[in-house]
Protein backbone atom coordinates (compact mmCIF):
# COMPACT_ATOMS: atom_id res chain seq x y z
CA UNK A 1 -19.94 -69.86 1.48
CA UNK A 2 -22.59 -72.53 0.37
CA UNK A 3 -25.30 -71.09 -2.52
CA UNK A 4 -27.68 -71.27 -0.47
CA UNK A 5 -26.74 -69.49 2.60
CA UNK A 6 -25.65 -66.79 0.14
CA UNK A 7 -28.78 -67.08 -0.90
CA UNK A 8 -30.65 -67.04 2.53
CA UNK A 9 -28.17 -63.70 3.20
CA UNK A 10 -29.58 -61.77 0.20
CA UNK A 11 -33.37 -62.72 1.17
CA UNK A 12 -32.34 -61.29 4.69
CA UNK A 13 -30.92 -58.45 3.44
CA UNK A 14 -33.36 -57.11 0.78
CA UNK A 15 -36.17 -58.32 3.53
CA UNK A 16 -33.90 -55.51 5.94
CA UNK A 17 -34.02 -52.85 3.44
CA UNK A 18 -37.88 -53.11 2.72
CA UNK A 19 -38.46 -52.91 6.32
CA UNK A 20 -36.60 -50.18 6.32
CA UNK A 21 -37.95 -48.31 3.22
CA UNK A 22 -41.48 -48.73 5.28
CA UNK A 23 -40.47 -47.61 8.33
CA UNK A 24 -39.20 -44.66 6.87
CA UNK A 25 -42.60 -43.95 5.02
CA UNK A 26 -44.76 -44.12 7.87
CA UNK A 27 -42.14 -41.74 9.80
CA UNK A 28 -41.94 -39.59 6.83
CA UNK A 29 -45.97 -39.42 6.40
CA UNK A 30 -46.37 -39.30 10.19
CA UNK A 31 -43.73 -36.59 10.45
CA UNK A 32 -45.89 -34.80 7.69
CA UNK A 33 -48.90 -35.07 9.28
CA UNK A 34 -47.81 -33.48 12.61
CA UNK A 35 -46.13 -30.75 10.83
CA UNK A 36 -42.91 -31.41 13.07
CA UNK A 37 -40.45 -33.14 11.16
CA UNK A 38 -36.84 -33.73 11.64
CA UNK A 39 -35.37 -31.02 9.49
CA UNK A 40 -38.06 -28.48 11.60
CA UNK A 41 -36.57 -30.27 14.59
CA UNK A 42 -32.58 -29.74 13.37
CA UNK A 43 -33.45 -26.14 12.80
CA UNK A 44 -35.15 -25.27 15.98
CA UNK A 45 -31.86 -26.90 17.72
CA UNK A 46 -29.89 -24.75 15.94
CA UNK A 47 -31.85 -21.68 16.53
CA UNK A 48 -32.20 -22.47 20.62
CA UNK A 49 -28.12 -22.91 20.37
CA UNK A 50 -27.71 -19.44 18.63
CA UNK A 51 -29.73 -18.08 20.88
CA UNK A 52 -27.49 -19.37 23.87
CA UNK A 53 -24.28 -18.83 22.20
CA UNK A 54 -21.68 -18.31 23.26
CA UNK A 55 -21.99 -20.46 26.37
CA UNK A 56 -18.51 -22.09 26.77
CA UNK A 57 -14.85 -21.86 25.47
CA UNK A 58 -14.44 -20.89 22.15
CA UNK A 59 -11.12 -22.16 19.85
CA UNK A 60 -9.54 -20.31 17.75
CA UNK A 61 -6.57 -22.28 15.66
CA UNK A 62 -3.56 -20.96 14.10
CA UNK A 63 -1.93 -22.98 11.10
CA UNK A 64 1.17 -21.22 11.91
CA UNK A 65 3.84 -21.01 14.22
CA UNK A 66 3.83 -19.04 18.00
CA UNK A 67 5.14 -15.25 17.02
CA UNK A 68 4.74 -15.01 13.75
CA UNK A 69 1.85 -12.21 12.64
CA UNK A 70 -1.66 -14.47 12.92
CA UNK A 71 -0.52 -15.75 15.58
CA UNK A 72 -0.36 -12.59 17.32
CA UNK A 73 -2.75 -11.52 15.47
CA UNK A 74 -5.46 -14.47 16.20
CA UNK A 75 -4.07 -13.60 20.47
CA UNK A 76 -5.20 -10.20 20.32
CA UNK A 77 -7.97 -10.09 18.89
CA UNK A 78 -9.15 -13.04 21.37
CA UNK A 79 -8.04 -11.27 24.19
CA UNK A 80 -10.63 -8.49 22.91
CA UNK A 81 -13.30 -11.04 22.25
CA UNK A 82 -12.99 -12.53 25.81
CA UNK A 83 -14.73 -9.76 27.17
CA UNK A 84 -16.80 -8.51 24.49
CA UNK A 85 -18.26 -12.11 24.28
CA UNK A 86 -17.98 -13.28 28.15
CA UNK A 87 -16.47 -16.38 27.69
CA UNK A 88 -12.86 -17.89 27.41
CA UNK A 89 -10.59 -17.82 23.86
CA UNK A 90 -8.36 -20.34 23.44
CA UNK A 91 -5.58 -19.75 20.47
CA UNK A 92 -3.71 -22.87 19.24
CA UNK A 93 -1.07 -23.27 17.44
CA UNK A 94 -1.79 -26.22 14.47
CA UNK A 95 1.44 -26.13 12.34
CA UNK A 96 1.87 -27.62 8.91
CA UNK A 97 1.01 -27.06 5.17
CA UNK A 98 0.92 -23.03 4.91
CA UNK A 99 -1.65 -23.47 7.38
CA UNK A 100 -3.83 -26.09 5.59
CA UNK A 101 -4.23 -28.51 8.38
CA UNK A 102 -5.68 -26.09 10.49
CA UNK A 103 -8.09 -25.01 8.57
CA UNK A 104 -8.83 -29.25 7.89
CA UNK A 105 -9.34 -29.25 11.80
CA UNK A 106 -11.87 -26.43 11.78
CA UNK A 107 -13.77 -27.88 9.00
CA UNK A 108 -14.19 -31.42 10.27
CA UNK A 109 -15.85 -29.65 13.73
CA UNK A 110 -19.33 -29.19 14.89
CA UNK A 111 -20.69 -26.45 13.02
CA UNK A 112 -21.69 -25.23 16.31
CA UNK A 113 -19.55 -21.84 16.45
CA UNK A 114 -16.93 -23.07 19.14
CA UNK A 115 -14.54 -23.44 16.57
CA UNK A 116 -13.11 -21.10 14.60
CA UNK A 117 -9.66 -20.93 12.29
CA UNK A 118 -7.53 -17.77 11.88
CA UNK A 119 -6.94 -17.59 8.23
CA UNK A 120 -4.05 -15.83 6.36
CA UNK A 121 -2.32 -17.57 3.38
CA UNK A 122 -6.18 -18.91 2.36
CA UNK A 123 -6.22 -17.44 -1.37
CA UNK A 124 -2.78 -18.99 -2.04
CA UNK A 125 -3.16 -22.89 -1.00
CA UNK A 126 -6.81 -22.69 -2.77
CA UNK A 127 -5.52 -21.78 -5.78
CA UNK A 128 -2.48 -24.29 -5.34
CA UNK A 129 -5.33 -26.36 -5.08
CA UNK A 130 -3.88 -27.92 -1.24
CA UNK A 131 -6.22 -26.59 0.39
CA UNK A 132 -9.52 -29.07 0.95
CA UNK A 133 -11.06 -26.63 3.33
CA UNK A 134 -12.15 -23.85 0.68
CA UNK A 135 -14.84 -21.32 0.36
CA UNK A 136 -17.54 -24.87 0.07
CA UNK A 137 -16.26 -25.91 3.44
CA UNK A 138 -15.49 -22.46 5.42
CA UNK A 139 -17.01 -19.34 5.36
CA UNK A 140 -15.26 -16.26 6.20
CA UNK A 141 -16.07 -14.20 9.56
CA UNK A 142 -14.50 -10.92 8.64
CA UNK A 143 -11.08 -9.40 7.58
CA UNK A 144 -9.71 -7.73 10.35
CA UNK A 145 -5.75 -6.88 8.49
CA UNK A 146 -4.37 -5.92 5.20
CA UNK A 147 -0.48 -6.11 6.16
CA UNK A 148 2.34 -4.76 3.93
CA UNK A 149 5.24 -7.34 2.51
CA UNK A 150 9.04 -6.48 2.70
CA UNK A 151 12.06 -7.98 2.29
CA UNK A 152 14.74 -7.76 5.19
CA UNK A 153 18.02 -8.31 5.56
CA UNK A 154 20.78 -7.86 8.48
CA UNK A 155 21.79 -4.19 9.19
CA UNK A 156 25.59 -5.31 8.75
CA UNK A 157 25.35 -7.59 6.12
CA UNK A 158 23.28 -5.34 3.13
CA UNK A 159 23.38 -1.81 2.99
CA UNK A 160 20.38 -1.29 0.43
CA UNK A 161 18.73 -3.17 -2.01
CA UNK A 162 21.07 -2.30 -4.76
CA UNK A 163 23.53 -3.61 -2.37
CA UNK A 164 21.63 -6.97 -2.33
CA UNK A 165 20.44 -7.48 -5.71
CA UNK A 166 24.71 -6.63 -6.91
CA UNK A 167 25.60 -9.33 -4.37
CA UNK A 168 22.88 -11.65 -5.77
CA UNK A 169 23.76 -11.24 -9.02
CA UNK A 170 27.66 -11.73 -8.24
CA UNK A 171 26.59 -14.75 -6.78
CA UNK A 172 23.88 -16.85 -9.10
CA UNK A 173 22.29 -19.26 -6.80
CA UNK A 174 24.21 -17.94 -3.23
CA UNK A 175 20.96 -15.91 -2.16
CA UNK A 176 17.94 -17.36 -0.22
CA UNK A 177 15.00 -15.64 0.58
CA UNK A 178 13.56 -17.28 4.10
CA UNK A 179 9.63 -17.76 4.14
CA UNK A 180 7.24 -19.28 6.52
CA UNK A 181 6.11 -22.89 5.02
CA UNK A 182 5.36 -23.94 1.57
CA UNK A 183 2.43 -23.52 -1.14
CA UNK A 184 2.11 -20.53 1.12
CA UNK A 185 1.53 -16.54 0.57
CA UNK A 186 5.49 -16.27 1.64
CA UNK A 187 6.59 -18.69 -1.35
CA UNK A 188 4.14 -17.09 -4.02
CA UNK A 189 5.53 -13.83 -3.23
CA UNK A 190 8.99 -14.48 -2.90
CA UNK A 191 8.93 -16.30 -6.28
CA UNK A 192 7.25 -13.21 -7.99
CA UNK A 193 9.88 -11.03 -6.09
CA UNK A 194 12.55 -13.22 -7.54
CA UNK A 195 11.09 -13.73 -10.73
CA UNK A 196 10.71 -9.37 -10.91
CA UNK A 197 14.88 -9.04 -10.40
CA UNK A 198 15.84 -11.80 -12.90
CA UNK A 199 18.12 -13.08 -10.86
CA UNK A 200 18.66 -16.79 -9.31
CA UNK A 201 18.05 -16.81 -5.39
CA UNK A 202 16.50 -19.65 -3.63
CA UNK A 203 13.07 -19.36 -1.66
CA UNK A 204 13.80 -21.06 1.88
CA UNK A 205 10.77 -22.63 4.02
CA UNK A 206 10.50 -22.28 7.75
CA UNK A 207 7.85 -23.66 9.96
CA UNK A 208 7.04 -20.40 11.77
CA UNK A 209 8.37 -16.50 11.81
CA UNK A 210 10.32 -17.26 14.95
CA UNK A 211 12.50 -19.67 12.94
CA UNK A 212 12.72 -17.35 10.07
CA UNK A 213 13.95 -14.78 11.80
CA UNK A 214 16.62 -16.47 13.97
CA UNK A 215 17.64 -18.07 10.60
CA UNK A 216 18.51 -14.41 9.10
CA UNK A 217 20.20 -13.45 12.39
CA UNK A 218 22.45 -16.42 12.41
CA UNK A 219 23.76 -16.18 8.83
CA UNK A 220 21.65 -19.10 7.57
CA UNK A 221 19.66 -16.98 5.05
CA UNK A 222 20.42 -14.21 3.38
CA UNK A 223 17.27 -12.10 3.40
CA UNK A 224 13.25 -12.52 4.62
CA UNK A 225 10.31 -11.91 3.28
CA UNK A 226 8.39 -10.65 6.13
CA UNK A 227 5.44 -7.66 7.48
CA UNK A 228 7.08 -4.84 9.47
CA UNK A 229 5.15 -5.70 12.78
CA UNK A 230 6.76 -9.41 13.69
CA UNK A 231 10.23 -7.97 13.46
CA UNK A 232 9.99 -4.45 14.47
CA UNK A 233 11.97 -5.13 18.02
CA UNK A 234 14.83 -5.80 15.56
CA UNK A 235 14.39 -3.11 13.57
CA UNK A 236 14.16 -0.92 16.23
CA UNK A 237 17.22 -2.28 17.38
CA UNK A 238 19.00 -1.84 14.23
CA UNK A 239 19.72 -5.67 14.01
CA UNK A 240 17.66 -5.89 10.94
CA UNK A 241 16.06 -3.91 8.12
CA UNK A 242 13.88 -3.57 5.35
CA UNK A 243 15.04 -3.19 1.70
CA UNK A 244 12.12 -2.97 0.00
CA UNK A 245 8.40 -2.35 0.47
CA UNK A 246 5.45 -3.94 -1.43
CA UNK A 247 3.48 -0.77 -1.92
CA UNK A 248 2.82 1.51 -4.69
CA UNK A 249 3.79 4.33 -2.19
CA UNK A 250 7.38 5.08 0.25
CA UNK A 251 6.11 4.62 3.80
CA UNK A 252 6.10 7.33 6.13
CA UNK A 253 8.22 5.74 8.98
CA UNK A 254 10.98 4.56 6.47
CA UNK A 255 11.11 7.23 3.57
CA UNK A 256 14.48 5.79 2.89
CA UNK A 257 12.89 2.32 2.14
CA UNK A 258 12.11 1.86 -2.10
CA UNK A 259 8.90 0.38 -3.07
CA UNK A 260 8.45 -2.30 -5.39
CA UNK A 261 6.04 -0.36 -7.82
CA UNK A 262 9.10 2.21 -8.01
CA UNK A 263 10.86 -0.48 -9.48
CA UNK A 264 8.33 -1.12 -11.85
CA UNK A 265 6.98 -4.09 -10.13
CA UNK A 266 3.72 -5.00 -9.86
CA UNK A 267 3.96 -6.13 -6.31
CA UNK A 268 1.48 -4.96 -4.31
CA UNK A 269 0.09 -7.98 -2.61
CA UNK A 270 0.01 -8.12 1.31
CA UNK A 271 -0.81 -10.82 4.02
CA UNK A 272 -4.84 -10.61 5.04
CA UNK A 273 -5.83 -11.61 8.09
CA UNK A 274 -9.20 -12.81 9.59
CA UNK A 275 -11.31 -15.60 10.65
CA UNK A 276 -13.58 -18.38 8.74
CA UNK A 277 -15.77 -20.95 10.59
CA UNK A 278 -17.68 -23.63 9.11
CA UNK A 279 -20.18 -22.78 6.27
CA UNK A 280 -22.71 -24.77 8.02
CA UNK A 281 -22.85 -22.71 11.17
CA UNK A 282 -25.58 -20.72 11.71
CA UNK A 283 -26.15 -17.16 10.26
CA UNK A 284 -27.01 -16.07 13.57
CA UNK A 285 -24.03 -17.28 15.21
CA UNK A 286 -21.91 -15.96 12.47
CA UNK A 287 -23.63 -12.53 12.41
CA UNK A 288 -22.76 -12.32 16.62
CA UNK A 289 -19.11 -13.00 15.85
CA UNK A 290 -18.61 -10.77 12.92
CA UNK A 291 -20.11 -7.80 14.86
CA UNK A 292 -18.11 -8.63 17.80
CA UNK A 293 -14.77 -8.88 16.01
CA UNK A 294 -15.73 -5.36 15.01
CA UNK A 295 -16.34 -4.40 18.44
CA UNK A 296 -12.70 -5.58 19.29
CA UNK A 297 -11.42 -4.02 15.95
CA UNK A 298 -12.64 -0.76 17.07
CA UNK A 299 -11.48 -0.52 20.39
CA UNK A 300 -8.59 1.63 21.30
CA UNK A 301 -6.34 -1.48 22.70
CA UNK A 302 -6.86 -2.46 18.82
CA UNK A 303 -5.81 0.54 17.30
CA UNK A 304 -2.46 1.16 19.37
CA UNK A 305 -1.42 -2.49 18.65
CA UNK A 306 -1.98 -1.50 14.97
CA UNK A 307 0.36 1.71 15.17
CA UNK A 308 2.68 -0.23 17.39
CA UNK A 309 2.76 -3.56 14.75
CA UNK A 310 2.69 -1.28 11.45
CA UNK A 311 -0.67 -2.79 10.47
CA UNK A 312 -2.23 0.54 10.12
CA UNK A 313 -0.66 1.29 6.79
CA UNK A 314 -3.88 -0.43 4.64
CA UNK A 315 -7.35 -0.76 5.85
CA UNK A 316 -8.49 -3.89 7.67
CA UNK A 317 -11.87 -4.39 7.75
CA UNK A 318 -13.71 -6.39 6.04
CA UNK A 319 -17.61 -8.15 6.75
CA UNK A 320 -18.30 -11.05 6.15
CA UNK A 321 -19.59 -10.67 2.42
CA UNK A 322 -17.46 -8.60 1.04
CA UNK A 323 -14.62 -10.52 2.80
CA UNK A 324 -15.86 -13.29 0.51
CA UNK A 325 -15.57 -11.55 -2.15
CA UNK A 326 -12.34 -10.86 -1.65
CA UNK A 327 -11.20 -14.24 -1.49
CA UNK A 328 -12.69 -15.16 -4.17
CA UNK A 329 -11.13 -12.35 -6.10
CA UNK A 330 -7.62 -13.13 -4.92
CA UNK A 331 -7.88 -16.67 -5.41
CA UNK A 332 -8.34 -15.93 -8.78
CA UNK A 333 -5.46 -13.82 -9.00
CA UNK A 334 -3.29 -16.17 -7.34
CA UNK A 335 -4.63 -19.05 -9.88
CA UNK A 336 -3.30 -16.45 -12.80
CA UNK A 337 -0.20 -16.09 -11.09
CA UNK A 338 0.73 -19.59 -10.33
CA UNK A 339 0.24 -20.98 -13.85
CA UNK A 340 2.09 -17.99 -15.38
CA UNK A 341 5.01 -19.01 -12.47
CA UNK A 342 4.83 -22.51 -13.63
CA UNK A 343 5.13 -21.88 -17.66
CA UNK A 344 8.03 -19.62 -17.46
């Protein structure tokens, strides 16, 4: 390119920009002058939106696998909301990353309320720090489960879990502990169950629950960490059972079934289940779901598929705020946890 035609291109260009600059002045001062500006105009689109919402199908994605708990979870609940809200629910299933890409889908959206994520290992991949779509980018809905942790094995292969951890400690290395995907509340957990015993078993990552648990059926893993609900056909059926419980206190339904904190293990921490939407949506929008996710929470459909799915055992419910403050409590935790994890 010649001097001066890069020369004659500048002149153009900084000739562009001042035309611009002015236009944008006498908008800005017009704008001012009618009292009606563009930021008065964004809101009132917003407000005439909430005010029509909902109005068409609303999607609800899942970072996990079909028949695993938030996926069930995330399906009943929307059931519930289809009539409570008049309009269509559509669950999908977005695998990959402990749920992380999901949660990237929901956050690169319209902040328009039509899409929502179902959140469950959030606290984890934040403080793992693989998680883009944080508490800046999505704003929690509400809580609507607290589940309880255990780790399962096959009726005919384990006993107990003295059984277990004698057979894990007979054979360093020999033991894995199936989980669904990595950097996700499954791994943490497992590797602060492991890291409690003292003993070498493996942490193994599976894309969904579905996979987990046909994994421990076949042979291909020795145990699963894994909420009561997802599996309770098997227990029922005696295929497979639970070892241990992550709970200060013996459950009720299994009084046979140790605790962790009876082992002196601080162990306490549980899946929690809810929804987050984009930060930008508006408060009125967000105000209409969280009250209607209560409306669905409180229904008597709701409460029998707690019972029936073991999710009953801890309080659910959480609003919107103090759902944030949750989070931001437990990603804390988790942060503490990891780097102790990672210096040992």
């Amino acid at each position: 390119m010649s001097k001066k035609l890069y020369l004659l291109i500048s002149i153009l260009v900084v000739f562009s920009l001042a035309l611009m600059a002015c236009s944008s002045d006498s908008t800005t001062q017009s704008t001012d002058e009618a009292g009606n500006g563009q930021e008065n105009g964004q809101a009132n689109e917003s407000a005439n939106n909430a005010s029509d919402y909902p109005s068409r199908t609303i999607e609800i994605y899942v970072g996990h696998g079909a028949g695993g708990g938030t996926d069930i979870f995330a399906r009943t609940i929307g059931e519930l909301l289809e009539d409570i809200l008049g309009v269509n629910i559509n669950v999908v299933n977005l695998e990959g990353a402990g749920g992380v890409i999901a949660k990237e889908h929901v956050a690169n959206q319209p902040a328009d309320g039509y899409t929502i994520a179902a959140i469950s290992s959030f606290p984890v991949s934040t403080a793992l720090g693989t998680n883009p779509a944080g508490l800046d980018v999505l704003t929690p809905i509400a809580r609507v489960q607290a589940d309880t942790y255990t780790i399962m094995v096959r009726s005919d292969q384990f006993e107990d879990l003295d059984e277990f951890l004698k057979y894990a400690e007979e054979n360093p290395g020999q033991v894995r502990i199936g989980g669904v995907s990595t950097g996700s509340m499954d791994e943490i957990n497992a590797a602060r169950f492991i890291d409690a015993t003292g003993l070498d078993m493996a942490y193994v990552p599976f894309d969904g629950s579905g996979d987990m648990q046909a994994a421990l059926l076949g042979g291909h893993v020795e145990a699963i960490l894994e909420e009561l609900g997802p599996v309770i056909d098997y227990v029922d059926s005696g295929e497979i059972k639970p070892i241990i419980v992550f709970a200060e206190e013996r459950l009720d339904e299994f009084p046979d079934v140790p605790t962790t904190v009876e082992n002196g293990w601080d162990l306490t921490q549980g899946v929690e289940r809810g929804f987050a939407i984009h930060i930008d949506t508006p408060q009125e929008i967000i105000d209409l779901l969280e009250d209607a996710i209560r409306q669905a929470y409180e229904t008597e459909a709701y409460k029998e598929h707690e019972k029936q799915r073991y999710l009953h055992l801890r309080e659910g419910w959480l609003g919107s705020q103090e759902y944030r403050e949750k989070l931001e409590q437990d990603i804390a935790i988790y942060r503490e946890v990891i780097q102790q994890l990672e210096s040992q």
